[in-house]
Every structure is written in structure tokens, then in C-alpha cells.
PDB file of N, CA and C in Angstrom:
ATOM      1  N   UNK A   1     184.666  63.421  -9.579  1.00  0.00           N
ATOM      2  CA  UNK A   1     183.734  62.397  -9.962  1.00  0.00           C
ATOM      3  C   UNK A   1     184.179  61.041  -9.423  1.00  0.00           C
ATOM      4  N   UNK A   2     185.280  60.702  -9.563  1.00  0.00           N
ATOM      5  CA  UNK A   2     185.929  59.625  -9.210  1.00  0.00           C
ATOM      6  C   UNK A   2     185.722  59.464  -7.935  1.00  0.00           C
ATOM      7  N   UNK A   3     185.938  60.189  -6.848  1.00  0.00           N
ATOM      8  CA  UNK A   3     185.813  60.323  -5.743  1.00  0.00           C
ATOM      9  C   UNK A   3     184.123  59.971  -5.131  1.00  0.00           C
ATOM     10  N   UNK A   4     183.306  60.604  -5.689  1.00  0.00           N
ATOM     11  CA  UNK A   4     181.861  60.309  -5.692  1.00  0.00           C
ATOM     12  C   UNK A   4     181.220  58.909  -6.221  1.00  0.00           C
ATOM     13  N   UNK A   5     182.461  58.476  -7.333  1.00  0.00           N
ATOM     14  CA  UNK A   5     182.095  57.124  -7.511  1.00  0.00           C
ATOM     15  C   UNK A   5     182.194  56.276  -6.081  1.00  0.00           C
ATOM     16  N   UNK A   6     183.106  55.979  -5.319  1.00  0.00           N
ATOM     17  CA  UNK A   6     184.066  55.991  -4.655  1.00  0.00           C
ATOM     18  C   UNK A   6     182.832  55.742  -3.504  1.00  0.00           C
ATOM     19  N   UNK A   7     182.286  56.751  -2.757  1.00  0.00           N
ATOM     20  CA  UNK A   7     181.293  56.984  -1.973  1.00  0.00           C
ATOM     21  C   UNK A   7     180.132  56.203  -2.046  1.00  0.00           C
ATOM     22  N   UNK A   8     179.754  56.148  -3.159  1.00  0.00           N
ATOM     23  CA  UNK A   8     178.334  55.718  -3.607  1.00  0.00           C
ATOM     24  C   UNK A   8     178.518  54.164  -3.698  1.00  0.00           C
ATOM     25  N   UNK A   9     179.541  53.453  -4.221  1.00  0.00           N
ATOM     26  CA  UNK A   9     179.756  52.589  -4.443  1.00  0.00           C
ATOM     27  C   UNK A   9     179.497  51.539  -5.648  1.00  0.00           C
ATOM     28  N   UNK A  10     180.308  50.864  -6.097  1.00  0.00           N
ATOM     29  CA  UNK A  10     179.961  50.346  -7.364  1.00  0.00           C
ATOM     30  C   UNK A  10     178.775  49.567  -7.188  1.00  0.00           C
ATOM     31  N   UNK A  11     178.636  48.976  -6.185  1.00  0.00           N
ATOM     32  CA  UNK A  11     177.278  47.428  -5.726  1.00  0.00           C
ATOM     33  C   UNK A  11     176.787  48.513  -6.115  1.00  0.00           C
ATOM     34  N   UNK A  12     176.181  49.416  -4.943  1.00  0.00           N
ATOM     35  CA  UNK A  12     175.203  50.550  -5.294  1.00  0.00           C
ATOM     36  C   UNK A  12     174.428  51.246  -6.664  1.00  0.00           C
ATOM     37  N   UNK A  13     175.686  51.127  -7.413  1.00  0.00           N
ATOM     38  CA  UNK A  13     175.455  51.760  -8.976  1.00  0.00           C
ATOM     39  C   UNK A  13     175.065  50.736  -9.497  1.00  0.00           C
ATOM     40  N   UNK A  14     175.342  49.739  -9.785  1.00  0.00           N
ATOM     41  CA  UNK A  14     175.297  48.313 -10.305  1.00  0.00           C
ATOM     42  C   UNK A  14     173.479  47.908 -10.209  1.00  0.00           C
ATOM     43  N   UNK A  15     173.236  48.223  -8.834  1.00  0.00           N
ATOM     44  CA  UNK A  15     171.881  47.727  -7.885  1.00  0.00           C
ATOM     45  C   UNK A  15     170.942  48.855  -8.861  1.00  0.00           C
ATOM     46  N   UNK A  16     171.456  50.452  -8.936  1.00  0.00           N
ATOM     47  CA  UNK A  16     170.460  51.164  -9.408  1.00  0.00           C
ATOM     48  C   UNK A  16     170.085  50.722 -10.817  1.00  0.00           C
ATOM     49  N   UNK A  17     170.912  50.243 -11.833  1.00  0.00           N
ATOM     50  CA  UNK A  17     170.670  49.748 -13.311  1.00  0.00           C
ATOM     51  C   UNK A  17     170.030  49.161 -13.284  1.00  0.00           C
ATOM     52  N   UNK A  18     169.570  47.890 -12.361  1.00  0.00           N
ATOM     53  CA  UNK A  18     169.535  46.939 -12.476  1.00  0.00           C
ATOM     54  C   UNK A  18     167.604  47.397 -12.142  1.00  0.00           C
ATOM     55  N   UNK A  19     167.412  47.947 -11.393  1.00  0.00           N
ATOM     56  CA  UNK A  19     166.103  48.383 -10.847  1.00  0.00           C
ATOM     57  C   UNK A  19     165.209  49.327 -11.779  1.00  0.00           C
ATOM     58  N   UNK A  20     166.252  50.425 -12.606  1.00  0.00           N
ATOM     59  CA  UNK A  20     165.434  51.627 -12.477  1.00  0.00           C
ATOM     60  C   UNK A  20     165.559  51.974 -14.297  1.00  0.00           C
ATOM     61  N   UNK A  21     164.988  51.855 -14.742  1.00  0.00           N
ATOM     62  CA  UNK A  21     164.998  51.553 -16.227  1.00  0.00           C
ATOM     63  C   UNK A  21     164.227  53.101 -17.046  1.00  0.00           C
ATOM     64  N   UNK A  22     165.151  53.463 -17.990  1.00  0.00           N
ATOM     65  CA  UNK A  22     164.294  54.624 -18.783  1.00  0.00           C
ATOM     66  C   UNK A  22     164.600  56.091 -17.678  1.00  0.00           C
ATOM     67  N   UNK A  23     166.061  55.690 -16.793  1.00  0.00           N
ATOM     68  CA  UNK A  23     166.043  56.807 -16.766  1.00  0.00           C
ATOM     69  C   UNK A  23     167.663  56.935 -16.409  1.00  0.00           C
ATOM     70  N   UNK A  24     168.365  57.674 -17.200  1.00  0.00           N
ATOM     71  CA  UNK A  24     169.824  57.843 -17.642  1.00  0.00           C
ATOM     72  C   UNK A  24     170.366  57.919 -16.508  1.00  0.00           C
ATOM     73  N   UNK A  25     171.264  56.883 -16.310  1.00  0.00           N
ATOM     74  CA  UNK A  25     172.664  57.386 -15.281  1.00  0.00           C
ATOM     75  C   UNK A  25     173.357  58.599 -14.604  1.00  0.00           C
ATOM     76  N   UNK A  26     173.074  59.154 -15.742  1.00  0.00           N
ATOM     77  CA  UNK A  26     173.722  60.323 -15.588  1.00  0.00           C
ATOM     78  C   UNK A  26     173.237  61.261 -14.867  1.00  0.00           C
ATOM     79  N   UNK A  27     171.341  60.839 -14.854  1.00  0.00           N
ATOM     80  CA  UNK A  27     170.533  62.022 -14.055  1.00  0.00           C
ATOM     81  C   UNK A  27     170.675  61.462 -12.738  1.00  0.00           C
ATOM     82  N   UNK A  28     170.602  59.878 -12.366  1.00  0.00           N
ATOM     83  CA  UNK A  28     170.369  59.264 -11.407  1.00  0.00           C
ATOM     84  C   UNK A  28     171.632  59.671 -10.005  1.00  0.00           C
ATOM     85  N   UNK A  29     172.649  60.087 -10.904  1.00  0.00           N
ATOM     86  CA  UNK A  29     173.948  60.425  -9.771  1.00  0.00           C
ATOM     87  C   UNK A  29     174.775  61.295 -10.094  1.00  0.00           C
ATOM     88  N   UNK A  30     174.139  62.409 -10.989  1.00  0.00           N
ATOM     89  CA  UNK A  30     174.722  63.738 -11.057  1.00  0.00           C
ATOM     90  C   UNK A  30     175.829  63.652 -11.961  1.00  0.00           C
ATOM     91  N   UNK A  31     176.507  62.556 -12.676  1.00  0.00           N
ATOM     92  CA  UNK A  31     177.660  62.791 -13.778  1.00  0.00           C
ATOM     93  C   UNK A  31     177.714  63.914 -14.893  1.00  0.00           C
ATOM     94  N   UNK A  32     176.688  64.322 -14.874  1.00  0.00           N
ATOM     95  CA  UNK A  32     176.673  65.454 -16.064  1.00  0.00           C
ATOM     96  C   UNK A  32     176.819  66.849 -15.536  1.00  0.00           C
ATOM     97  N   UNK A  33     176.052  66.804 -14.059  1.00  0.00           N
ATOM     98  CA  UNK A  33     176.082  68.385 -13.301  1.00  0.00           C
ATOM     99  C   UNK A  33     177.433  69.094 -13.448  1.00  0.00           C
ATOM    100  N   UNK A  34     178.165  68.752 -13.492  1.00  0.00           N
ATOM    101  CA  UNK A  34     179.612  69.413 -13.642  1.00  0.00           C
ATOM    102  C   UNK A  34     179.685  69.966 -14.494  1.00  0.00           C
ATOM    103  N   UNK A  35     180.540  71.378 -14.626  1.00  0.00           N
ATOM    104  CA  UNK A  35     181.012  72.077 -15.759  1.00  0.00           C
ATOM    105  C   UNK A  35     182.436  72.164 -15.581  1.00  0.00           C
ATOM    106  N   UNK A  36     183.076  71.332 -14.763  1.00  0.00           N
ATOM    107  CA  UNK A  36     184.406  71.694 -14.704  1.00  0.00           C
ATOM    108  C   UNK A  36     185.638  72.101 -15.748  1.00  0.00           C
ATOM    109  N   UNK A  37     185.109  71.156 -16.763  1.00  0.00           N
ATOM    110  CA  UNK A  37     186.175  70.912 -18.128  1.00  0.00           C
ATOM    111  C   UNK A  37     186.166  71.667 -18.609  1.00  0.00           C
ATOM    112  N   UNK A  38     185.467  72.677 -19.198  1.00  0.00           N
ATOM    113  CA  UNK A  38     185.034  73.534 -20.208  1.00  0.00           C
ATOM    114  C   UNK A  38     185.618  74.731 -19.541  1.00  0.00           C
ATOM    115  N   UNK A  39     186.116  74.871 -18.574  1.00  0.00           N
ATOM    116  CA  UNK A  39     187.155  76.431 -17.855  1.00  0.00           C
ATOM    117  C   UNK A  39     188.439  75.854 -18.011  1.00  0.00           C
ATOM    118  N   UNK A  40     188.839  74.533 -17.131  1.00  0.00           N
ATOM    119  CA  UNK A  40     190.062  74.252 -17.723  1.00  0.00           C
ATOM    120  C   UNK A  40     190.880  73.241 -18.844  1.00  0.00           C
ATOM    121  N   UNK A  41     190.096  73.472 -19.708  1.00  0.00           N
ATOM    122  CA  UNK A  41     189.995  73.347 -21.281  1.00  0.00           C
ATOM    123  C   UNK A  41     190.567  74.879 -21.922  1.00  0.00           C
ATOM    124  N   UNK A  42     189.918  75.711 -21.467  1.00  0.00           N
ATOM    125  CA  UNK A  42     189.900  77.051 -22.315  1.00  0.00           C
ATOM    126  C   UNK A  42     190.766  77.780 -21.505  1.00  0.00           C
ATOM    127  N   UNK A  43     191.334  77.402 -20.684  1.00  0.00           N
ATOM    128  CA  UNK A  43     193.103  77.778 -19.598  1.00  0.00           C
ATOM    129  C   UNK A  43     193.949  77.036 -20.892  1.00  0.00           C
ATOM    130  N   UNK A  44     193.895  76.126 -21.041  1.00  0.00           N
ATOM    131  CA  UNK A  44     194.852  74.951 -21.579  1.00  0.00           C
ATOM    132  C   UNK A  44     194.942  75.585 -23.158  1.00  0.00           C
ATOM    133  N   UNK A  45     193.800  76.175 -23.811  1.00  0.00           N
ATOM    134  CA  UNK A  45     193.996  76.746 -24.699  1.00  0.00           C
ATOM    135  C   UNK A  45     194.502  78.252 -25.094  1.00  0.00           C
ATOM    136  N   UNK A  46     194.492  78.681 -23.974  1.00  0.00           N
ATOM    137  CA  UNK A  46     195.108  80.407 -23.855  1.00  0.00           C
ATOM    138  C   UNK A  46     196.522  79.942 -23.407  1.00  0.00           C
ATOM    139  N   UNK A  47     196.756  79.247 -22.548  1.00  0.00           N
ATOM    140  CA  UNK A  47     198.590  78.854 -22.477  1.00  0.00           C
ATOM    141  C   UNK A  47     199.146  77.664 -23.742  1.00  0.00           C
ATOM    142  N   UNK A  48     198.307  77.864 -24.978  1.00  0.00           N
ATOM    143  CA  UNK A  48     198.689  77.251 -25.934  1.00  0.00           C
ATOM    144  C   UNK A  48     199.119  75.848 -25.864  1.00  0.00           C
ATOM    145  N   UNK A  49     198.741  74.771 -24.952  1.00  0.00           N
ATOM    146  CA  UNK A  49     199.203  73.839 -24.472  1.00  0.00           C
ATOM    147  C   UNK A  49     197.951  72.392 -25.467  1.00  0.00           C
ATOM    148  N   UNK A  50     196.500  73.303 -25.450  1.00  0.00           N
ATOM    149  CA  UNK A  50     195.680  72.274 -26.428  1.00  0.00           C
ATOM    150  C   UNK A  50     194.799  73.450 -27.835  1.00  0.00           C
ATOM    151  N   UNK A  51     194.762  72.243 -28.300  1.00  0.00           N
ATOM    152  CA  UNK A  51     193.847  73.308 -30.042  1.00  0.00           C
ATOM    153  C   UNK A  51     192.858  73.292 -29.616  1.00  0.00           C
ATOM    154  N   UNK A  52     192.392  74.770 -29.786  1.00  0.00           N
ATOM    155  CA  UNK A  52     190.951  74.776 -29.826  1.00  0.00           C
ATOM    156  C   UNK A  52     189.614  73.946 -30.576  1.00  0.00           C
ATOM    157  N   UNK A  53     190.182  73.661 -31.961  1.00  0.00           N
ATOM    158  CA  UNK A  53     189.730  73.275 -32.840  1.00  0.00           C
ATOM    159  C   UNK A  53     189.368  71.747 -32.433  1.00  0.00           C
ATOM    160  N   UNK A  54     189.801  71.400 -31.797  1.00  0.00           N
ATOM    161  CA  UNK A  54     190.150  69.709 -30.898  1.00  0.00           C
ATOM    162  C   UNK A  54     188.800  69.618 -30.236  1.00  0.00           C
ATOM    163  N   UNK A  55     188.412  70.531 -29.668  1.00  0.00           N
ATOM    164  CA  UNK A  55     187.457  70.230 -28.373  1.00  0.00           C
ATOM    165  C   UNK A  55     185.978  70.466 -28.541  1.00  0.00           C
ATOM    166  N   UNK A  56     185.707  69.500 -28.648  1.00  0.00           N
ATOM    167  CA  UNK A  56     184.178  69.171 -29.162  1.00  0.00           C
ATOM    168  C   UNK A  56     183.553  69.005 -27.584  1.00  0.00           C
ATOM    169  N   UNK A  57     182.000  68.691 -27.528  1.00  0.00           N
ATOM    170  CA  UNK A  57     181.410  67.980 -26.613  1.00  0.00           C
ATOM    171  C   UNK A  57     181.520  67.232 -25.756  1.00  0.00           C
ATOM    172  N   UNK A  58     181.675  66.089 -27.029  1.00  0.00           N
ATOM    173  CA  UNK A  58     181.997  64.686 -26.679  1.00  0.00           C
ATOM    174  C   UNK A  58     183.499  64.536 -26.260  1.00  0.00           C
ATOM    175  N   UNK A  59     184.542  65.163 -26.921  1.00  0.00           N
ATOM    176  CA  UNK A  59     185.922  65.324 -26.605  1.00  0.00           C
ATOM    177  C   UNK A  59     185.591  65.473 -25.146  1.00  0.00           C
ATOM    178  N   UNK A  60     185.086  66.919 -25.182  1.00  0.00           N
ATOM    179  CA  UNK A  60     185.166  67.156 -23.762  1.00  0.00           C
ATOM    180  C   UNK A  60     184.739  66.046 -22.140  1.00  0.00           C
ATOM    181  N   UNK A  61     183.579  65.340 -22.961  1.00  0.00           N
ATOM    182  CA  UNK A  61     183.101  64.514 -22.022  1.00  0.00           C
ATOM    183  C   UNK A  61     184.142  63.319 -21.978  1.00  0.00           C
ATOM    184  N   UNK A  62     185.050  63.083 -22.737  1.00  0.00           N
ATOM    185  CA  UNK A  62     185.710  61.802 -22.974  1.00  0.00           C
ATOM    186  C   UNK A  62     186.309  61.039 -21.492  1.00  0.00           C
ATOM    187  N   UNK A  63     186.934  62.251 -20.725  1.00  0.00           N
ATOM    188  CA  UNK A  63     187.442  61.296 -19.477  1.00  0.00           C
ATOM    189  C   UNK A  63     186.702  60.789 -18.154  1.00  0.00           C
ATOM    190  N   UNK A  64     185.708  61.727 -18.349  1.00  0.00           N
ATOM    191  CA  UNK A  64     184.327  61.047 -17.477  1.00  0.00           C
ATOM    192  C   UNK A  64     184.303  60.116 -17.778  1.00  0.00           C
ATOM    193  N   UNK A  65     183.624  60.299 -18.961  1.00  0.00           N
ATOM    194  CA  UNK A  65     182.769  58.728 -19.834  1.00  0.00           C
ATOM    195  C   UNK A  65     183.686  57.961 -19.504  1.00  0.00           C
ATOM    196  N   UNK A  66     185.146  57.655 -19.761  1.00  0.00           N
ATOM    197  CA  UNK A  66     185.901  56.741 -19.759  1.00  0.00           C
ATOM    198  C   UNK A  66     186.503  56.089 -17.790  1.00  0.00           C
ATOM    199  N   UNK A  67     186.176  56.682 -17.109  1.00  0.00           N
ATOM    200  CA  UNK A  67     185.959  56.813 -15.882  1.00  0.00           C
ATOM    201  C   UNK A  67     184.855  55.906 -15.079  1.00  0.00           C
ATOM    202  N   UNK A  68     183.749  56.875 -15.728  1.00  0.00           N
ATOM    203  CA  UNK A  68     182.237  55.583 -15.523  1.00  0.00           C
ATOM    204  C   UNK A  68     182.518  54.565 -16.016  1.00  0.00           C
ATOM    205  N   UNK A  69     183.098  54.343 -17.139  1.00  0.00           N
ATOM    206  CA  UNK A  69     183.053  52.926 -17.875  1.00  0.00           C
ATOM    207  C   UNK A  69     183.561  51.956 -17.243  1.00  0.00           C
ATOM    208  N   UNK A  70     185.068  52.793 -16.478  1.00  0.00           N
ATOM    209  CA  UNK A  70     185.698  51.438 -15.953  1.00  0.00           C
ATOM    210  C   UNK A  70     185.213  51.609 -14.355  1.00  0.00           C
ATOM    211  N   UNK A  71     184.489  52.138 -13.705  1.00  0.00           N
ATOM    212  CA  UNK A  71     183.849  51.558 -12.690  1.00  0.00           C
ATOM    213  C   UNK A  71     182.723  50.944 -13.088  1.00  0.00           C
ATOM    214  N   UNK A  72     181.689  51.448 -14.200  1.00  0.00           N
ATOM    215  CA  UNK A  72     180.588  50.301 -14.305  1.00  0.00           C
ATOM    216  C   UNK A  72     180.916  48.669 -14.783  1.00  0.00           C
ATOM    217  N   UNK A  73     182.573  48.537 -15.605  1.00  0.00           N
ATOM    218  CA  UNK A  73     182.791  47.487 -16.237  1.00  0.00           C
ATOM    219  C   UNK A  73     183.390  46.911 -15.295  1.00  0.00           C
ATOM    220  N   UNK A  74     183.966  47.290 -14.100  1.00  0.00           N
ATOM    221  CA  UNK A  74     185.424  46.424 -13.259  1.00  0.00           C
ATOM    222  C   UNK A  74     184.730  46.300 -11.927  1.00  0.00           C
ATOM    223  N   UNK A  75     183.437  46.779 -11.279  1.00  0.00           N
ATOM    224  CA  UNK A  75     183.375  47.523  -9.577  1.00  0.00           C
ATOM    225  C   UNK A  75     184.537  47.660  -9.139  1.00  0.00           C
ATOM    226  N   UNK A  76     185.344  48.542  -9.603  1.00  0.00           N
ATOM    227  CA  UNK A  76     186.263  48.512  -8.506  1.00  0.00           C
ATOM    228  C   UNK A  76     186.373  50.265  -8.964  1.00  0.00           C
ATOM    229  N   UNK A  77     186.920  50.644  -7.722  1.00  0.00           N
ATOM    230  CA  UNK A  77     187.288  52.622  -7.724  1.00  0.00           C
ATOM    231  C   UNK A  77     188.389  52.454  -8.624  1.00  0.00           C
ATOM    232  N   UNK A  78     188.549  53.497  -9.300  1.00  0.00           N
ATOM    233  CA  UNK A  78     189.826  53.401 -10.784  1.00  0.00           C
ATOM    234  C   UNK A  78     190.576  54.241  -9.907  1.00  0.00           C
ATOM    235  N   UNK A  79     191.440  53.656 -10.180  1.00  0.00           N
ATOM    236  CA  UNK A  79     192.955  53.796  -9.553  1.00  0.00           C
ATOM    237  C   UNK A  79     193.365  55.235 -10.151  1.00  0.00           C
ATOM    238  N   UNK A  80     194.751  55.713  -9.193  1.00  0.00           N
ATOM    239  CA  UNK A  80     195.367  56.890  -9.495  1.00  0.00           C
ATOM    240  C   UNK A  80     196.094  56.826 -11.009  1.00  0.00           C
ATOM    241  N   UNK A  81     196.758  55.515 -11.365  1.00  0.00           N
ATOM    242  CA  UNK A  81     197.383  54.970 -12.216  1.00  0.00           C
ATOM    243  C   UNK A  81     196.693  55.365 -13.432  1.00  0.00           C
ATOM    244  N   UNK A  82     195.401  54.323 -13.300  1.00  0.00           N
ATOM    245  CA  UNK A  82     194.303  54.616 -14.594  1.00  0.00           C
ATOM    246  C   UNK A  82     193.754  55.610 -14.946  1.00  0.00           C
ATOM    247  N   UNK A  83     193.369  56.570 -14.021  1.00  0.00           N
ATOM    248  CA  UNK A  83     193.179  58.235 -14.337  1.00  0.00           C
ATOM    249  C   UNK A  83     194.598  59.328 -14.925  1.00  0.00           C
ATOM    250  N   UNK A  84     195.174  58.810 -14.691  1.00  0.00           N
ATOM    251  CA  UNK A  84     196.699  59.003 -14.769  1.00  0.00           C
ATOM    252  C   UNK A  84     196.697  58.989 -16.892  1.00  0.00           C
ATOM    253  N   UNK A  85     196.284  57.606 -16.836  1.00  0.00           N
ATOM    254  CA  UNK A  85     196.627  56.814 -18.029  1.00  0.00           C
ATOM    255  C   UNK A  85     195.655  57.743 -19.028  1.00  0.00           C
ATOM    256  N   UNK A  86     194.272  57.581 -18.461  1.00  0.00           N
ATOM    257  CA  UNK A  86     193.191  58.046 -19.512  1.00  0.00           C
ATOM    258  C   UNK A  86     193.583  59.623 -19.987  1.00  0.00           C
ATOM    259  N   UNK A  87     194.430  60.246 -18.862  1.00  0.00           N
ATOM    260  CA  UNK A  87     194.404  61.943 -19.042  1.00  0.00           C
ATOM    261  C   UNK A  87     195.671  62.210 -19.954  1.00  0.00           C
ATOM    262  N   UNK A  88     196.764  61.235 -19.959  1.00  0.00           N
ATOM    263  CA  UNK A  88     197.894  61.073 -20.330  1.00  0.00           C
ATOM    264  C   UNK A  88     198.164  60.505 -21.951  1.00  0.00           C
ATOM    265  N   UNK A  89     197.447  59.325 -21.724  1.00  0.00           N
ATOM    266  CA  UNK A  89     197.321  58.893 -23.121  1.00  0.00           C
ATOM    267  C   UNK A  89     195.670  58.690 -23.876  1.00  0.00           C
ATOM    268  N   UNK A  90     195.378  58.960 -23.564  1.00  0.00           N
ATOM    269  CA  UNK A  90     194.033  59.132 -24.208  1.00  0.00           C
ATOM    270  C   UNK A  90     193.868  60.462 -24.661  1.00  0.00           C
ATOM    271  N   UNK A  91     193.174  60.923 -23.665  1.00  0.00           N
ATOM    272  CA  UNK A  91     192.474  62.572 -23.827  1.00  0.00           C
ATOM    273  C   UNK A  91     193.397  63.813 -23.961  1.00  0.00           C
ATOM    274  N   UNK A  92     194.899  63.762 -24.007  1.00  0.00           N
ATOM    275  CA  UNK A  92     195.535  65.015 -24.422  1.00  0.00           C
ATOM    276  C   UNK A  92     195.937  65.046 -25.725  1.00  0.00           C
ATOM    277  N   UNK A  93     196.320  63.765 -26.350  1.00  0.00           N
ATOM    278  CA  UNK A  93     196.808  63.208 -27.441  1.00  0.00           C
ATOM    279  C   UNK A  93     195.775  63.653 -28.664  1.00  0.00           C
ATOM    280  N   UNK A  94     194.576  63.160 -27.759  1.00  0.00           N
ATOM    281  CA  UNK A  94     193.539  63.685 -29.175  1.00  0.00           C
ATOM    282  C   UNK A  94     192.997  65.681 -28.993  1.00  0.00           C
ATOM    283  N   UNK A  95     193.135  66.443 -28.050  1.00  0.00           N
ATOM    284  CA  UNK A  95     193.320  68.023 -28.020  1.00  0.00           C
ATOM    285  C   UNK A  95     194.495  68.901 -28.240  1.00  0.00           C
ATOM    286  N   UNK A  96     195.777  67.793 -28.614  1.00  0.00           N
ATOM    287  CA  UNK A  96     196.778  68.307 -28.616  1.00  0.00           C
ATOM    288  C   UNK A  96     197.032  68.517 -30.495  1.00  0.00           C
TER     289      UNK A  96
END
């Protein structure tokens, strides 16, 4: 996803909000098409590494969402660092 942010560009994303009203982000550039999480989520839970009980929806969606946020809030591509950060201290902490 990050990478596709990346491509498209923040002006770009920025330009589509700004134009195209009543119809979700998410449809406009594919953020939701993915099912990636939800296979290695349920790896992470057979090598006993996260609780099942942890992983909701929204859990699941958490490092996207938090991803989009800081390219829609900063234009800038989120760094290796900050993906780093969100997967590290954010999103394992609360499946663990």
C-alpha cells in the first residue's frame, strides 16, 4: 500500500478529496481491495506469536488506516522508520 501511495502521489490524493465528494477514498484508490492481513494474521496466530481473541476488523485494518493517515496528514511517503514504528509499537502490542 505504501508503495502505491508512493506512485500516485500525495498532490494527487490531496487533488482527488478536494474534487470528488460522497465517494470514499478507499473506493477511489483501491485501499480496501487487499486481503493481505487476514492470512498473515492467522500464520501469527498458529505460531502462537498473536491472540486470536485480539483481532477484530478494525484491529485488523489498524496499520493501513494509520498509514493513509500519515500520508493524507504530512504529503510526504511514510518512511521505513514510521512503518517500522506503527507495526512495532502500535499494532502488535494491542494482538499480542
Amino acid at each position: 500500500m505504501n508503495e502505491m501511495l508512493r506512485q500516485i502521489g500525495q498532490e494527487t490524493i490531496h487533488r482527488l478529496m478536494s474534487v470528488l465528494t460522497g465517494i470514499p477514498l478507499s473506493e477511489l484508490i483501491g485501499f480496501r481491495r487487499t486481503n493481505a492481513m487476514p492470512p498473515v494474521l492467522n500464520r501469527a496466530v498458529e505460531r502462537g506469536e498473536i491472540r486470536q481473541e485480539k483481532i477484530t476488523p478494525r484491529i485488523t485494518r489498524l496499520p493501513a488506516d494509520l498509514v493513509r493517515n500519515e500520508v493524507l496528514m504530512t504529503y510526504e511517503p511514510v518512511s521505513q522508520d514510521t512503518v517500522v514504528e506503527i507495526v512495532d509499537e502500535i499494532f502488535l502490542p494491542l494482538i499480542k
